[in-house]
N, C-alpha and C. Protein backbone atom coordinates (compact mmCIF):
# COMPACT_ATOMS: atom_id res chain seq x y z
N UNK A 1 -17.73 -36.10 -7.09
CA UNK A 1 -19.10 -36.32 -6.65
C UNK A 1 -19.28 -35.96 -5.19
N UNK A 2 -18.20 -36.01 -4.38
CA UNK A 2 -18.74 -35.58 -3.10
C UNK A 2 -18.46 -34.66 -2.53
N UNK A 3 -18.36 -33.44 -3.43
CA UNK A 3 -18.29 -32.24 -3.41
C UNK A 3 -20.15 -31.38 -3.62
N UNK A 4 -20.84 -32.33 -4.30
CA UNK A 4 -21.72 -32.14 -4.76
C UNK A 4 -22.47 -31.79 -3.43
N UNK A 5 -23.59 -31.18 -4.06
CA UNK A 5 -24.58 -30.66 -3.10
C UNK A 5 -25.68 -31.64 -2.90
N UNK A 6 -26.15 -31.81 -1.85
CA UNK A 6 -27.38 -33.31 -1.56
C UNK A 6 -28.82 -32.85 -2.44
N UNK A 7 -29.00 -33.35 -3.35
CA UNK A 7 -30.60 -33.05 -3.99
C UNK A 7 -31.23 -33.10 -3.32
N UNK A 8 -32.51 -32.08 -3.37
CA UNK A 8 -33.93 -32.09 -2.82
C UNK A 8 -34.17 -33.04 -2.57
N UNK A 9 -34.22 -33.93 -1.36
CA UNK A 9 -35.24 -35.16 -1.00
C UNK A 9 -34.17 -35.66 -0.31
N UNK A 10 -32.60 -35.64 -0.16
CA UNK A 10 -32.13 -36.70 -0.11
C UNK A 10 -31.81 -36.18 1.77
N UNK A 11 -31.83 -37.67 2.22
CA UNK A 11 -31.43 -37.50 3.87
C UNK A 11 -29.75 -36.82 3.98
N UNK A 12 -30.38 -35.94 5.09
CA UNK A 12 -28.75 -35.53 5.32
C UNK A 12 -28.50 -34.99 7.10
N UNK A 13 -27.36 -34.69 7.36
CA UNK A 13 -27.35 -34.59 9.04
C UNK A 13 -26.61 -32.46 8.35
N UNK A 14 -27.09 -32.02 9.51
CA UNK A 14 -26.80 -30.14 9.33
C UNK A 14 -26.89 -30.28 10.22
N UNK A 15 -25.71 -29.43 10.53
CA UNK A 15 -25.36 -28.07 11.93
C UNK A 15 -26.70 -26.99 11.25
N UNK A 16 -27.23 -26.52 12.84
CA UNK A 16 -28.03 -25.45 12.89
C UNK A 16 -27.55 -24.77 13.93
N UNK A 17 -28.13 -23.57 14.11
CA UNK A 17 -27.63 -22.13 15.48
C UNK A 17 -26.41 -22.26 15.72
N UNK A 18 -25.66 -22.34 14.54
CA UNK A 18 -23.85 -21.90 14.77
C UNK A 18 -22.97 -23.06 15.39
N UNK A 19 -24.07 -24.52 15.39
CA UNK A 19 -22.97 -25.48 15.31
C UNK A 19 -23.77 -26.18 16.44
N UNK A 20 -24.71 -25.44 17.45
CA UNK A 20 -25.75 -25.83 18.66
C UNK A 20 -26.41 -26.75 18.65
N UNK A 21 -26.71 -27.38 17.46
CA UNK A 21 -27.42 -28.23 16.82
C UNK A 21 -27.43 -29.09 16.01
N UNK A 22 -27.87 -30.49 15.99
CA UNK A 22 -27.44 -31.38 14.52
C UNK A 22 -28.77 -32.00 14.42
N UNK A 23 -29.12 -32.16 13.42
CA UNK A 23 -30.11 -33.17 12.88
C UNK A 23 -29.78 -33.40 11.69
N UNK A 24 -30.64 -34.89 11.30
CA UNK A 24 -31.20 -35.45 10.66
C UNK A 24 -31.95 -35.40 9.92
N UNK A 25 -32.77 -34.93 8.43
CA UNK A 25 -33.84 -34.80 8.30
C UNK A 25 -33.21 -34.60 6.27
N UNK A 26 -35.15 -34.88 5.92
CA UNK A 26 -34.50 -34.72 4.31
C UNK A 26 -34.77 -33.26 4.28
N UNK A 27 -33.77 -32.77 2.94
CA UNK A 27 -33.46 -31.15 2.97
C UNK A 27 -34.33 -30.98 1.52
N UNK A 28 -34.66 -29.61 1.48
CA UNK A 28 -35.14 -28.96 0.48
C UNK A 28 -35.18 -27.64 -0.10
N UNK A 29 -34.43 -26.89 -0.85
CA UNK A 29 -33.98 -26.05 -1.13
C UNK A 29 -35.18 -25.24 -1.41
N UNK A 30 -35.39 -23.72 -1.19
CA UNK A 30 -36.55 -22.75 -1.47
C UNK A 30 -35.47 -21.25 -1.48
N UNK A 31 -36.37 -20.53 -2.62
CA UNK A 31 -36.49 -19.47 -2.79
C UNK A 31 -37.82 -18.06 -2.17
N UNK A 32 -37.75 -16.88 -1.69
CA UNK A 32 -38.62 -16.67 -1.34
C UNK A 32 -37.98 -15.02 -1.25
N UNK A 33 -39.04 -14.17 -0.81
CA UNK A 33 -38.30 -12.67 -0.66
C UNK A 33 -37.67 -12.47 0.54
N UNK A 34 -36.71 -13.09 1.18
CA UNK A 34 -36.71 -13.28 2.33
C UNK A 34 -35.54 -13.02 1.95
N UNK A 35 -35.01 -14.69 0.98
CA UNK A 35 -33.57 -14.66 0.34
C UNK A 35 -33.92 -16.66 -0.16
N UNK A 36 -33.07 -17.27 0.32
CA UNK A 36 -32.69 -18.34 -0.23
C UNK A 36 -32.83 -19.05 1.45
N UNK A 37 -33.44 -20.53 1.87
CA UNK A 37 -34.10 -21.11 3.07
C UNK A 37 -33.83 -22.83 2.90
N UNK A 38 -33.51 -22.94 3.28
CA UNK A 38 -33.89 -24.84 3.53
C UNK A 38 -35.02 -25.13 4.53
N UNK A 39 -35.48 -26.13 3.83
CA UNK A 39 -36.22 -26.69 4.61
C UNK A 39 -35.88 -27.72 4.87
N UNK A 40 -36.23 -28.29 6.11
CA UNK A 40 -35.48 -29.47 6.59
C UNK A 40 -36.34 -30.41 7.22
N UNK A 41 -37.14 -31.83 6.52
CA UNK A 41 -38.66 -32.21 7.41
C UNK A 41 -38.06 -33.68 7.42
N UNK A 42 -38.69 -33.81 8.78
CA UNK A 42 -38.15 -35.32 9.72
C UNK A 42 -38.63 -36.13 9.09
N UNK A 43 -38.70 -37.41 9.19
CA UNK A 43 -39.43 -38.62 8.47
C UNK A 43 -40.40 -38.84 9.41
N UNK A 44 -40.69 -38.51 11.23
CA UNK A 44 -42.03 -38.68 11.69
C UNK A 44 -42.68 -37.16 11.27
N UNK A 45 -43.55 -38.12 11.07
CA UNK A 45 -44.50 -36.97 10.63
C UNK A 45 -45.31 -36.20 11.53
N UNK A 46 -44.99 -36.53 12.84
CA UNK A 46 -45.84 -35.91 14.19
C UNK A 46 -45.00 -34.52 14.29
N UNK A 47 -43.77 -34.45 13.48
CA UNK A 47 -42.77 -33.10 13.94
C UNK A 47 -43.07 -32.31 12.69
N UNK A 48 -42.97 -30.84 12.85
CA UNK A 48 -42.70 -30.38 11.91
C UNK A 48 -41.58 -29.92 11.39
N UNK A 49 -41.68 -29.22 9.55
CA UNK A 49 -40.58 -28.58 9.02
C UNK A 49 -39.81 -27.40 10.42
N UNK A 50 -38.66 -27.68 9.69
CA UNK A 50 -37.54 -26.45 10.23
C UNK A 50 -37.17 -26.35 8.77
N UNK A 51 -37.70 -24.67 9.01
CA UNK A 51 -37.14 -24.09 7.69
C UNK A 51 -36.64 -22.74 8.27
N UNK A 52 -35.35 -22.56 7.93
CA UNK A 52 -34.07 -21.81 8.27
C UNK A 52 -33.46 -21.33 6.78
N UNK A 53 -32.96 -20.03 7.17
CA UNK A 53 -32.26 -19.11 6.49
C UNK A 53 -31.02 -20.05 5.75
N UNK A 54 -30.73 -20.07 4.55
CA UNK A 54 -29.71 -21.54 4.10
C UNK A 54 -28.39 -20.79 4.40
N UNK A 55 -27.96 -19.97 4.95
CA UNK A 55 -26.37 -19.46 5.82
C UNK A 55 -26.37 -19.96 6.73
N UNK A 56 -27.80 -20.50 7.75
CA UNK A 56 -27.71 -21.10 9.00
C UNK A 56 -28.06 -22.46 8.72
N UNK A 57 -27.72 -23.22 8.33
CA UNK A 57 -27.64 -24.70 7.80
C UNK A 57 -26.73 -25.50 7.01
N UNK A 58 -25.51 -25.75 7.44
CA UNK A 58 -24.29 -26.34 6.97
C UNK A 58 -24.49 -27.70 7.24
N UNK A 59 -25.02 -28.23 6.04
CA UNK A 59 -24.99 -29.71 5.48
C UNK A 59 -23.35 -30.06 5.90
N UNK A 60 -23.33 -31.33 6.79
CA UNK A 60 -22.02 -32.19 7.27
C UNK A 60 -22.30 -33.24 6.62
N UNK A 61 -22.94 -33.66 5.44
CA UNK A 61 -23.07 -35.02 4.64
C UNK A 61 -24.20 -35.16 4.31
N UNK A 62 -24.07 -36.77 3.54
CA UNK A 62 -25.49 -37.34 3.21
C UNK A 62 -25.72 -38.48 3.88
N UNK A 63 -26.92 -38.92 4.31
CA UNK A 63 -27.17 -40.31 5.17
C UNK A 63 -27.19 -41.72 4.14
N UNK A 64 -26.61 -42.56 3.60
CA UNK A 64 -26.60 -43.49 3.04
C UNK A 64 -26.69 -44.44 3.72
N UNK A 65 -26.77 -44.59 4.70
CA UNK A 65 -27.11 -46.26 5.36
C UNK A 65 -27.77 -46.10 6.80
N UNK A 66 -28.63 -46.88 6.98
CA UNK A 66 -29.45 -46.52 8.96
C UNK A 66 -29.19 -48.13 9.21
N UNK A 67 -28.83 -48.15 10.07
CA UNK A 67 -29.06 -49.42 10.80
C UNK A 67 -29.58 -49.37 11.97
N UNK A 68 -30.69 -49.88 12.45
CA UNK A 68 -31.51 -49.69 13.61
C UNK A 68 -32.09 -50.95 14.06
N UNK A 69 -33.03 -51.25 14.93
CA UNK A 69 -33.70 -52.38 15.14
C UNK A 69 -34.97 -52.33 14.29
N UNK A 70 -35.68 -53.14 14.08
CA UNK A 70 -37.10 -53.30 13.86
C UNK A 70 -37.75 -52.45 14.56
N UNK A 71 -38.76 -51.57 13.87
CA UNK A 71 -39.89 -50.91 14.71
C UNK A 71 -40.49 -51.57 15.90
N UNK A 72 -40.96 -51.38 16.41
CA UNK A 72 -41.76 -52.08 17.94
C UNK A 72 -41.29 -53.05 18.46
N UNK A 73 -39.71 -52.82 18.28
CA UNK A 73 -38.46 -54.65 19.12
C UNK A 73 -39.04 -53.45 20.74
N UNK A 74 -39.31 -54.68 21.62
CA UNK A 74 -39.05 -54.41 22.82
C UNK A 74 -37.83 -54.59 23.27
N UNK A 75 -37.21 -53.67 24.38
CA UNK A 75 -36.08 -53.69 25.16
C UNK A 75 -36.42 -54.96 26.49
């Protein structure tokens, strides 16, 4: 099973620009005449998709657990 590839929807962290980069975000697989693309869209919704060529997007896992504070905890 954890060889498997992360389904459409599911959170995952990817290297982007040859390793320059990591995020967070749920992934989504597309076809197009281009070739084959992920899309990759944040959970705020103020950002948009990054959708990249799927050779330049090497999934390093799946996100199964966040632990964070409560939304609006003051410091």
């Amino acid at each position: 099973e954890e060889d498997e590839d992360p389904a459409d929807g599911e959170v995952v962290v990817a290297l982007l620009r040859g390793g320059e980069e990591v995020t967070v975000k749920r992934i989504f697989r597309e076809s197009g005449e281009g070739g084959e693309f992920v899309r990759l869209r944040p959970e705020n919704g103020d950002h948009e998709d990054l959708v990249v060529p799927a050779e330049e997007a090497e999934v390093q896992g799946r996100v199964v657990y966040v632990v964070h504070p409560p939304r609006g905890r003051r410091r």
